[in-house]
Each structure stands twice: as structure tokens, then as C-alpha cells.
PDB file of N, CA and C in Angstrom:
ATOM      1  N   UNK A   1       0.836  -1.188   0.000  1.00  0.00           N
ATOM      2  CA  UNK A   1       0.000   0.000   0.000  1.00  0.00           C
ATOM      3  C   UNK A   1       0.876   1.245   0.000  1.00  0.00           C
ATOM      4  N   UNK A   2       0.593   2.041  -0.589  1.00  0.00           N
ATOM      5  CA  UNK A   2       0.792   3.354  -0.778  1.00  0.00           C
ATOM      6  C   UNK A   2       0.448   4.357   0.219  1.00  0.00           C
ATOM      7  N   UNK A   3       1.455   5.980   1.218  1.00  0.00           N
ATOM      8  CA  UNK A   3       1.497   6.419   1.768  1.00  0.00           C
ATOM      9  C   UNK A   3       1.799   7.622   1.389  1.00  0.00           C
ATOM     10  N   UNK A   4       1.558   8.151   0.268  1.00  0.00           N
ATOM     11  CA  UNK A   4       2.095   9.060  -0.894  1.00  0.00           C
ATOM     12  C   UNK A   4       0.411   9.683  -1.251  1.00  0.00           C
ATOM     13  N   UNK A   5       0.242  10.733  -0.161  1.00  0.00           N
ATOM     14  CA  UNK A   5      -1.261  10.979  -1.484  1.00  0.00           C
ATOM     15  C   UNK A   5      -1.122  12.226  -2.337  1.00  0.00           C
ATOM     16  N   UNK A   6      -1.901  12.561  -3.139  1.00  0.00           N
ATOM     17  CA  UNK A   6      -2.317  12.842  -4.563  1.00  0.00           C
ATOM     18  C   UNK A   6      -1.543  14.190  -4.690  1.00  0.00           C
ATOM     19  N   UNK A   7      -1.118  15.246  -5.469  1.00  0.00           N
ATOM     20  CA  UNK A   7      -0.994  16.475  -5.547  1.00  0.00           C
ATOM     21  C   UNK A   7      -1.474  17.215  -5.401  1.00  0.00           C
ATOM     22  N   UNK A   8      -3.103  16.986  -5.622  1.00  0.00           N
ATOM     23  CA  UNK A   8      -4.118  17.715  -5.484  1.00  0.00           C
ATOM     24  C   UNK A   8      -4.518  17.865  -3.660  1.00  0.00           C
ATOM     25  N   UNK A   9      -4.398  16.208  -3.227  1.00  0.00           N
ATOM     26  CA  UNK A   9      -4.517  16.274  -1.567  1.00  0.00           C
ATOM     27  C   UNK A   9      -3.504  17.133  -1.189  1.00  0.00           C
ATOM     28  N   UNK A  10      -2.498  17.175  -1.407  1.00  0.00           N
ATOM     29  CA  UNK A  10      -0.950  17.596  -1.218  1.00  0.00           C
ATOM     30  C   UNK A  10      -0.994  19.074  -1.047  1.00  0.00           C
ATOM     31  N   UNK A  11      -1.822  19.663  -2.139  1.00  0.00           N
ATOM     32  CA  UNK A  11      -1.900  21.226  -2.257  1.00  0.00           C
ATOM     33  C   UNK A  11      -3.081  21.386  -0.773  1.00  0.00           C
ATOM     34  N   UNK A  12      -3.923  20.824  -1.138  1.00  0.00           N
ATOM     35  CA  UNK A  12      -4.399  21.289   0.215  1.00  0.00           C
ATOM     36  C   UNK A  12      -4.311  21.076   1.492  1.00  0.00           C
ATOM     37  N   UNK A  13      -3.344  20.474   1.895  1.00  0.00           N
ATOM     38  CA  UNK A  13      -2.850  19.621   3.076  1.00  0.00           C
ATOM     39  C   UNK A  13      -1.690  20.875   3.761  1.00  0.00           C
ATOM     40  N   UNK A  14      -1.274  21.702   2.403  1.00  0.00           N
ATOM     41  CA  UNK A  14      -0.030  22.546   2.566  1.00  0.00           C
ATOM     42  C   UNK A  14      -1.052  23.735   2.918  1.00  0.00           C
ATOM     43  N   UNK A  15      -1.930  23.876   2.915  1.00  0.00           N
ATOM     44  CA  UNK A  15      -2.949  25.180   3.167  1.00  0.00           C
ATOM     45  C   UNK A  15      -3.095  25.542   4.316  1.00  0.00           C
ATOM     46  N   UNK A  16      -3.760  23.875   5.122  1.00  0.00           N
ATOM     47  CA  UNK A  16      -3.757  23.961   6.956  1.00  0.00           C
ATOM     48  C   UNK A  16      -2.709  24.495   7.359  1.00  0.00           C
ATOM     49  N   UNK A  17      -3.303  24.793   8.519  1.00  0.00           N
ATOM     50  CA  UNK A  17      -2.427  25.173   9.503  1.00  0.00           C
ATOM     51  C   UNK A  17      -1.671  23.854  10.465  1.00  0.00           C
ATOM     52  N   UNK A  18      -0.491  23.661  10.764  1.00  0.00           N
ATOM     53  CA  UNK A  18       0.527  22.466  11.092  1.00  0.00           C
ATOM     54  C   UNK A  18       0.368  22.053  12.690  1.00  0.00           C
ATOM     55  N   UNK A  19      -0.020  20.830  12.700  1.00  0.00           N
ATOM     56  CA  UNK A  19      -0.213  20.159  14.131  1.00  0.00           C
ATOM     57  C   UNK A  19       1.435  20.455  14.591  1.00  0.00           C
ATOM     58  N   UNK A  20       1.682  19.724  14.087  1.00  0.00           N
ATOM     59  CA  UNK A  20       4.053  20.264  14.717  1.00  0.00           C
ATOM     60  C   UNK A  20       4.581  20.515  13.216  1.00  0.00           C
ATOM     61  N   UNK A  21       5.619  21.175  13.683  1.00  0.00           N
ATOM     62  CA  UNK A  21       6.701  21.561  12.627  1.00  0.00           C
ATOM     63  C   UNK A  21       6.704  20.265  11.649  1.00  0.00           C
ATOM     64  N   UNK A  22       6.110  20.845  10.307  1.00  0.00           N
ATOM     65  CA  UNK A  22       6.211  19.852   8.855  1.00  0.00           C
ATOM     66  C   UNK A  22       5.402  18.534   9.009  1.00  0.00           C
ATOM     67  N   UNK A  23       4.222  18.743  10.117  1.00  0.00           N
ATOM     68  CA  UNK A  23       3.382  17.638  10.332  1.00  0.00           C
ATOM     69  C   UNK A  23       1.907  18.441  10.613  1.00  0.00           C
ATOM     70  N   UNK A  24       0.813  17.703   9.617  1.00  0.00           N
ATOM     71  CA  UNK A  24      -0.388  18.105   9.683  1.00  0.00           C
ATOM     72  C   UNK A  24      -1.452  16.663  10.400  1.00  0.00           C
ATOM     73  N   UNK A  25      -2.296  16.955  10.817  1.00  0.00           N
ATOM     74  CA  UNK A  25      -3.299  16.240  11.230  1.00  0.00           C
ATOM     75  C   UNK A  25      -4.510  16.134  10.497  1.00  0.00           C
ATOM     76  N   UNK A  26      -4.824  15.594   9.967  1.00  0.00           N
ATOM     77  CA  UNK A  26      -6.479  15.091   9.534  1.00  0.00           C
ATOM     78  C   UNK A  26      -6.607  14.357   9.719  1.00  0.00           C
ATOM     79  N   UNK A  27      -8.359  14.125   8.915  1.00  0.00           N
ATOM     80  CA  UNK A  27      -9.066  13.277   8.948  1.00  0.00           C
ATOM     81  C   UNK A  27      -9.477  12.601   7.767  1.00  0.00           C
ATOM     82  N   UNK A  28      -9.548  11.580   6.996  1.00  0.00           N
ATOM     83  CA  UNK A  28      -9.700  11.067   6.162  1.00  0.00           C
ATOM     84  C   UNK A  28     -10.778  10.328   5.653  1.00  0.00           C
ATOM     85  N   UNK A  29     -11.086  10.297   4.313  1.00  0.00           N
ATOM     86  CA  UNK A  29     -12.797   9.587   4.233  1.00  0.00           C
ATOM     87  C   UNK A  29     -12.260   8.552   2.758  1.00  0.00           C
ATOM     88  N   UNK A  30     -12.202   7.796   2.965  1.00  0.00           N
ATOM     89  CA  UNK A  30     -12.058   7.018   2.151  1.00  0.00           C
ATOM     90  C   UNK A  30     -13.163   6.298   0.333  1.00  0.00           C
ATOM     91  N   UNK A  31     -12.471   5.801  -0.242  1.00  0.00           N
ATOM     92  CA  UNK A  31     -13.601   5.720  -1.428  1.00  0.00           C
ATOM     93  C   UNK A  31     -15.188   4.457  -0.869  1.00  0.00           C
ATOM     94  N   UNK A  32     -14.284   3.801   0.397  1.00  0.00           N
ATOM     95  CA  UNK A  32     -15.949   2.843   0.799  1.00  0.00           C
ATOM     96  C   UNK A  32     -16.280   3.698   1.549  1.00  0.00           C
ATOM     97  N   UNK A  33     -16.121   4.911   2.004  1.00  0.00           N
ATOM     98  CA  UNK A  33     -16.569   5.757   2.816  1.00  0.00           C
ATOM     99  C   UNK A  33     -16.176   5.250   4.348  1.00  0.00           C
ATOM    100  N   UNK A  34     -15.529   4.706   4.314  1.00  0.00           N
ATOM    101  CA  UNK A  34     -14.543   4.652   6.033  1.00  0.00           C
ATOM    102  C   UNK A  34     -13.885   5.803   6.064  1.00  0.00           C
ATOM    103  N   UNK A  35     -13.866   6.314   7.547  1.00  0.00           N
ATOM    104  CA  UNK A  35     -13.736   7.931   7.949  1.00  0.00           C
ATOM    105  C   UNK A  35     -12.118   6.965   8.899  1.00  0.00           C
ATOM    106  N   UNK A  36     -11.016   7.471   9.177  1.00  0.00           N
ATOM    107  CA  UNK A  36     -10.261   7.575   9.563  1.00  0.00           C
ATOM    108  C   UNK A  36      -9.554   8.744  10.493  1.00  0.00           C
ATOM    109  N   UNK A  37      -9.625   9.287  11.558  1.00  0.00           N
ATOM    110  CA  UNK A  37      -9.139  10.133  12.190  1.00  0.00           C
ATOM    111  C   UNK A  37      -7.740  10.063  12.721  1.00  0.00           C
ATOM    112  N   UNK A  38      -7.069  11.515  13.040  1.00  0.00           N
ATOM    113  CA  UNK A  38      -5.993  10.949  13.418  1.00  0.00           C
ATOM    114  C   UNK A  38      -4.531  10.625  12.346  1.00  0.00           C
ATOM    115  N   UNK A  39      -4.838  11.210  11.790  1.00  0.00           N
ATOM    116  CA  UNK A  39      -4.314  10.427  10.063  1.00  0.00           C
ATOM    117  C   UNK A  39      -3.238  12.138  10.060  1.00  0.00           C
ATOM    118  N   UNK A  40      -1.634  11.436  10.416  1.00  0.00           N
ATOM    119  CA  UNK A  40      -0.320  12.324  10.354  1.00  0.00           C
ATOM    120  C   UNK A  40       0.089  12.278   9.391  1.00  0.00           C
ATOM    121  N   UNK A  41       0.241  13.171   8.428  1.00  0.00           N
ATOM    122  CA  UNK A  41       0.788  13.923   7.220  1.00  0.00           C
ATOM    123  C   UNK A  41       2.188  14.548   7.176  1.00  0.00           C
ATOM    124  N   UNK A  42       3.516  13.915   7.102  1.00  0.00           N
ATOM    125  CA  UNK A  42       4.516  14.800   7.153  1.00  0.00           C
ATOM    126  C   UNK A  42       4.896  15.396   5.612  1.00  0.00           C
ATOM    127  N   UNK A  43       5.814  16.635   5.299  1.00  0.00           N
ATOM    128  CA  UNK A  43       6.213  17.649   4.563  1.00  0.00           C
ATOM    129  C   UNK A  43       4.856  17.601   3.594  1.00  0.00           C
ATOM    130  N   UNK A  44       3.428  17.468   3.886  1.00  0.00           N
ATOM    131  CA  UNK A  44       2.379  17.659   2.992  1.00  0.00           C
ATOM    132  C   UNK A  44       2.308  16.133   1.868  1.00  0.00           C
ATOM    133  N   UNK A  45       3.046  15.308   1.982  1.00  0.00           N
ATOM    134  CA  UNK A  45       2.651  14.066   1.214  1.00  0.00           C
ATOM    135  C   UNK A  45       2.372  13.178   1.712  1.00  0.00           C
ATOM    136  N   UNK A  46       3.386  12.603   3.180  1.00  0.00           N
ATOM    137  CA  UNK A  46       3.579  11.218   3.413  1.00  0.00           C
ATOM    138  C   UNK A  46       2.666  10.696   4.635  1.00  0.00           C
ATOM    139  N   UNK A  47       1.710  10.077   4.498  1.00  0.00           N
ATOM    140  CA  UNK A  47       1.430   9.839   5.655  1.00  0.00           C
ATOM    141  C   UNK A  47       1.840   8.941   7.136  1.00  0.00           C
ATOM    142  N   UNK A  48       2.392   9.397   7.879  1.00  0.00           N
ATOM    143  CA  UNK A  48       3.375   8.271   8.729  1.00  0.00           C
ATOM    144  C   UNK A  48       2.838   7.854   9.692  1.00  0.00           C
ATOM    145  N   UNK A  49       1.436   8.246  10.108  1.00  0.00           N
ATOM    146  CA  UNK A  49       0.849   7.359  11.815  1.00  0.00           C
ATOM    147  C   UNK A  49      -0.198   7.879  11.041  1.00  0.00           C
ATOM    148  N   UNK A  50      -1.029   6.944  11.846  1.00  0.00           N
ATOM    149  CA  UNK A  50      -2.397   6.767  11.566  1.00  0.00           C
ATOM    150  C   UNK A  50      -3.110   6.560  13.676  1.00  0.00           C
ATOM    151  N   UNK A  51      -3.265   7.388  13.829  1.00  0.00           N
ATOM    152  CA  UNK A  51      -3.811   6.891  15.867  1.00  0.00           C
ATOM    153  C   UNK A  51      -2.807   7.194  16.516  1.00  0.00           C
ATOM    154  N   UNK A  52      -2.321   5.974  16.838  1.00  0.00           N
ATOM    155  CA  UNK A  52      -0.903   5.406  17.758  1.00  0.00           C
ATOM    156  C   UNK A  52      -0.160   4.366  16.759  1.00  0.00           C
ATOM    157  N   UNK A  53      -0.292   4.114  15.553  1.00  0.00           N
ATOM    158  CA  UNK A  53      -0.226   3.188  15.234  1.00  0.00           C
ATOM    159  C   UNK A  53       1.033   4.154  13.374  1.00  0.00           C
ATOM    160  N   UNK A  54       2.060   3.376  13.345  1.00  0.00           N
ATOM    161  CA  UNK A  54       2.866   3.506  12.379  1.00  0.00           C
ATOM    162  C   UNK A  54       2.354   2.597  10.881  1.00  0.00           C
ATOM    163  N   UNK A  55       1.829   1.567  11.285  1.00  0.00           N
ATOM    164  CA  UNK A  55       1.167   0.853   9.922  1.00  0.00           C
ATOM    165  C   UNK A  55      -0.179   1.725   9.456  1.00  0.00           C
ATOM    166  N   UNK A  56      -0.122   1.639   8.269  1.00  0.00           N
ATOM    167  CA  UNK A  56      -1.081   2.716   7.633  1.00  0.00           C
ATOM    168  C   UNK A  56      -2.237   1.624   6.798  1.00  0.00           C
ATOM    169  N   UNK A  57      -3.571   1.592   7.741  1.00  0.00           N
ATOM    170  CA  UNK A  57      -4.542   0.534   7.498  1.00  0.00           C
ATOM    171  C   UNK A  57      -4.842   1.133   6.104  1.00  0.00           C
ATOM    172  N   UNK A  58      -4.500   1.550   5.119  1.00  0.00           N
ATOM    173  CA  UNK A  58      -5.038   2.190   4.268  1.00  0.00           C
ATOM    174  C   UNK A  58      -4.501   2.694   3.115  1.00  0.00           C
ATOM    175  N   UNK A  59      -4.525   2.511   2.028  1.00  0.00           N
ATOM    176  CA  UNK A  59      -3.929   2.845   0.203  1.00  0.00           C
ATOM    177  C   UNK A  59      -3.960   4.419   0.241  1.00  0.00           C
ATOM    178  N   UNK A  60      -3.051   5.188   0.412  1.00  0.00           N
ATOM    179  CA  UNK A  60      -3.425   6.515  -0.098  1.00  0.00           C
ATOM    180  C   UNK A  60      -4.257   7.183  -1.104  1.00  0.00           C
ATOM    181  N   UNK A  61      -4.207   6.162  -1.963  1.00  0.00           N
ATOM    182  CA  UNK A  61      -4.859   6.469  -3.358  1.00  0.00           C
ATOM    183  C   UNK A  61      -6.144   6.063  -2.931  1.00  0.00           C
ATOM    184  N   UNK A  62      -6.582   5.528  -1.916  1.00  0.00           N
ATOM    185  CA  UNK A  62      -8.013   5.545  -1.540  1.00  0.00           C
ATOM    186  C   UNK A  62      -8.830   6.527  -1.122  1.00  0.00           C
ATOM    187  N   UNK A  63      -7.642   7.929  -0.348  1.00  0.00           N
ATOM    188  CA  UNK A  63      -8.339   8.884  -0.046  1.00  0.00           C
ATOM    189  C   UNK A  63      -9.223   9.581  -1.056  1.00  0.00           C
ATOM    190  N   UNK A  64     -10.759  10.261  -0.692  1.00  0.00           N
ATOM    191  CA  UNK A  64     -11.246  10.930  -1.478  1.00  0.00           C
ATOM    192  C   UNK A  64     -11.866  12.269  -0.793  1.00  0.00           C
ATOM    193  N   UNK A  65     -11.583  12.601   0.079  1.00  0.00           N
ATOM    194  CA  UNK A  65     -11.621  13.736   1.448  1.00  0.00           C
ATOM    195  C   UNK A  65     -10.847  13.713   2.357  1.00  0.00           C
ATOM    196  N   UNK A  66     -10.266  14.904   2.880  1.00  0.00           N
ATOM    197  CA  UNK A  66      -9.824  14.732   3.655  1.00  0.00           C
ATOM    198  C   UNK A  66      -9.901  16.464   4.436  1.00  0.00           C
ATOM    199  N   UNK A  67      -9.896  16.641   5.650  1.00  0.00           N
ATOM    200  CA  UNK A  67     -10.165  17.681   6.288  1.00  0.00           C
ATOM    201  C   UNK A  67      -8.864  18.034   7.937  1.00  0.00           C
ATOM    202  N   UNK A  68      -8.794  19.095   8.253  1.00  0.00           N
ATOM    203  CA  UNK A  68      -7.756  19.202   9.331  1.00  0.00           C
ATOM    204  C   UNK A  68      -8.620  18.798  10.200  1.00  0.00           C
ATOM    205  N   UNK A  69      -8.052  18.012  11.770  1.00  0.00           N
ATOM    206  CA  UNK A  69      -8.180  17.211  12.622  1.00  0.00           C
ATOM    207  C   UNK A  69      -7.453  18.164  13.681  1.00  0.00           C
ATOM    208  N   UNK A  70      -7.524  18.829  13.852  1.00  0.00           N
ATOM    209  CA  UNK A  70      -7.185  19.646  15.002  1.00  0.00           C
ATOM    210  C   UNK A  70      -7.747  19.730  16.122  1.00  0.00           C
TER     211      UNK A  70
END
């Protein structure tokens, strides 16, 4: 699975405002419509935790929303 999302997510991910230095927080809605919270974004592409958790239950390329989690 893929941890890399889209350019388009990317541009707007760089818009929020930053949970820590070069790390954003959202929330994620997926294409079966599973909502994911919690969902760490570093330099606006990569996603690296998901909760507490470093494995990423989830295809990036699945995202189809996503919103700040602040």
C-alpha cells in the first residue's frame, strides 16, 4: 500500500495550519466511505501514523476527502 497521497490532496494539506513543525493532522474519508481520524501527514505528502499506530490501514490512493483534525 501506498502512503504518498495525490498532488491535489498535497496542495491542500499545505494550506492547513501544522499540528508540529512539517506535520499536519487530519481526517480522512475514504472511497468505501470509512472515515479515519488521526491520520499524520509529514512535509504535505507522506502519511506516517495513523492513531498510535505507524502501519497505515489504508492505500493513499483511496483517499477521497480529507479535512484538518485539530
Amino acid at each position: 500500500m501506498g502512503n504518498i497521497i495525490s498532488q491535489e490532496l498535497k496542495d491542500k494539506v499545505l494550506e492547513m495550519p501544522e499540528y508540529r513543525q512539517g506535520v499536519n493532522k487530519v481526517w480522512v474519508r475514504l472511497q468505501d466511505h470509512t472515515i479515519h481520524h488521526n491520520v499524520f501527514i509529514a512535509w504535505g505528502d507522506e502519511i506516517v501514523k495513523v492513531g498510535e499506530s505507524s502501519d497505515i490501514p489504508f492505500d493513499a490512493e483511496d483517499i477521497i476527502e480529507l479535512e484538518n483534525d485539530l
